[in-house]
Protein backbone atom coordinates (compact mmCIF):
# COMPACT_ATOMS: atom_id res chain seq x y z
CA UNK A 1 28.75 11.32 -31.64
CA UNK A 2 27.29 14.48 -30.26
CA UNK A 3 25.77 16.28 -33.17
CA UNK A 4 26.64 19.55 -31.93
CA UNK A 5 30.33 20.25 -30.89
CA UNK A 6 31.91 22.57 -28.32
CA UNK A 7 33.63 23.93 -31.71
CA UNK A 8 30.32 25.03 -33.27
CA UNK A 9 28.76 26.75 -29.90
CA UNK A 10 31.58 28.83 -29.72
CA UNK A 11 31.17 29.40 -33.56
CA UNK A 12 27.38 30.45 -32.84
CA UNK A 13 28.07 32.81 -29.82
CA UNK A 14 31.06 34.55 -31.10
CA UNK A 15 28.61 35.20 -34.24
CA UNK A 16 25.52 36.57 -32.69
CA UNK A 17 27.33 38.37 -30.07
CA UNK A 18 29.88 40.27 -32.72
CA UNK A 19 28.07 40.11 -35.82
CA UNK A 20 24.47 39.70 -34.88
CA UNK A 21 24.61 42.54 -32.28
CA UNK A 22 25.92 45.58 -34.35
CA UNK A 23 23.57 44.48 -37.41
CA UNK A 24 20.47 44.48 -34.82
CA UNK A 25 21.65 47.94 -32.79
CA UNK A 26 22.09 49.26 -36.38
CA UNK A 27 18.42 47.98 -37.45
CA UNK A 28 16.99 49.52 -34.19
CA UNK A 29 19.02 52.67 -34.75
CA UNK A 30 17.40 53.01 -38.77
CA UNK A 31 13.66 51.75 -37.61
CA UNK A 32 14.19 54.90 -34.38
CA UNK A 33 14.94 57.83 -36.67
CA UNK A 34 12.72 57.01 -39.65
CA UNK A 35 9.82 57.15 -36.65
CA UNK A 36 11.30 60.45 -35.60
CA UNK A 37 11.22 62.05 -39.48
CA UNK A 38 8.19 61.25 -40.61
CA UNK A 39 6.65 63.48 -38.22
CA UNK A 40 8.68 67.01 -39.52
CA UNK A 41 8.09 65.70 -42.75
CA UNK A 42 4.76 65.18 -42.48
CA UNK A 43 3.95 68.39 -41.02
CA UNK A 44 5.75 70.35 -43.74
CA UNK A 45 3.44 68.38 -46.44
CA UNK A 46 0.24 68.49 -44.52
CA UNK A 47 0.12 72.37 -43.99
CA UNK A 48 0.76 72.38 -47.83
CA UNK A 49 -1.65 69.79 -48.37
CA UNK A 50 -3.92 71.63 -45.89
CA UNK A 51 -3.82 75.16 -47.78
CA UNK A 52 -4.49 73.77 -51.22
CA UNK A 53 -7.40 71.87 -50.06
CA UNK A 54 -8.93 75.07 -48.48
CA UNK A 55 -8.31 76.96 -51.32
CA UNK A 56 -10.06 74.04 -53.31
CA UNK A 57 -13.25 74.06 -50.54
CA UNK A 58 -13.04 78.13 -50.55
CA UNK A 59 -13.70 77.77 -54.78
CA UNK A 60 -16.69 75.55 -53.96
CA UNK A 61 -18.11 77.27 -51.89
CA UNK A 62 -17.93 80.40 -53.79
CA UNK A 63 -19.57 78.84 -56.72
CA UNK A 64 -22.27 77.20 -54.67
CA UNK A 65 -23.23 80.52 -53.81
CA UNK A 66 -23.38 82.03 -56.67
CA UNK A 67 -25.71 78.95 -57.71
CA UNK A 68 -27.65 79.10 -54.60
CA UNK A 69 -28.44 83.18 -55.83
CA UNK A 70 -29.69 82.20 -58.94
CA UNK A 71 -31.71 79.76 -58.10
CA UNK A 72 -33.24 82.22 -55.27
CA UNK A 73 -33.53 84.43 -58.00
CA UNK A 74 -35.39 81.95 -60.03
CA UNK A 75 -37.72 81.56 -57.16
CA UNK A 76 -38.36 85.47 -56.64
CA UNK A 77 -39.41 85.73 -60.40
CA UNK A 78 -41.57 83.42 -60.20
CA UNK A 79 -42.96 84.18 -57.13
CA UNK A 80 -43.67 87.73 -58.73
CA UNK A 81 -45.54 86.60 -62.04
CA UNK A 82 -47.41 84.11 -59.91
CA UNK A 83 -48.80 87.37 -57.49
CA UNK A 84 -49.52 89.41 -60.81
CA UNK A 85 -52.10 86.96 -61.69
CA UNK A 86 -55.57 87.91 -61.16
CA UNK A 87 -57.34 85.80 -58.35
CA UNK A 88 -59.10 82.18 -59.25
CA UNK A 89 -56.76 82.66 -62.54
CA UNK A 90 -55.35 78.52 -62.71
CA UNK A 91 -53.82 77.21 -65.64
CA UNK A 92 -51.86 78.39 -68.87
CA UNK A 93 -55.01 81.00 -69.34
CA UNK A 94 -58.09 80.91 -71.81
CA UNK A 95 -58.55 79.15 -75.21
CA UNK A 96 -58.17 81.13 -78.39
């Protein structure tokens, strides 16, 4: 009464040499190019990916100048109208 036979060893190893083995070499095979694509693909899409998002920081940066020159602006007026003011001269001016 041995549960396990000579029959069904023979069964097992003839399996996993001849059917196991080419379904594992062909897994390794799959699982060694997909690491080797990525990489050219990747490359391809990240200069892409690269370009639009300097384009995208070159826009910003355009329009935070601009900004920035208005608000210097801004300051250079007021810096005038503040000199043109006679001396000791606080406040919105005299009561009428």
């Amino acid at each position: 009464m041995d549960p396990i036979s000579d029959n069904t060893v023979g069964i097992i190893a003839i399996l996993s040499i001849f059917v196991m083995g080419p379904i594992t070499i062909a897994f390794a095979r799959m699982l060694w190019k997909r690491a080797n694509e990525p990489s050219q693909i990747r490359s391809s899409m990240a200069d892409d990916t690269v370009v639009r998002r300097l384009a995208e920081l070159q826009q910003s940066m355009d329009a935070m100048a601009v900004e920035i020159e208005r608000i210097a602006e801004g300051q250079r007026f007021v810096t005038k109208l503040m000199s043109e003011r006679p001396k000791g001269e606080i406040g919105p001016g005299p009561r009428t």
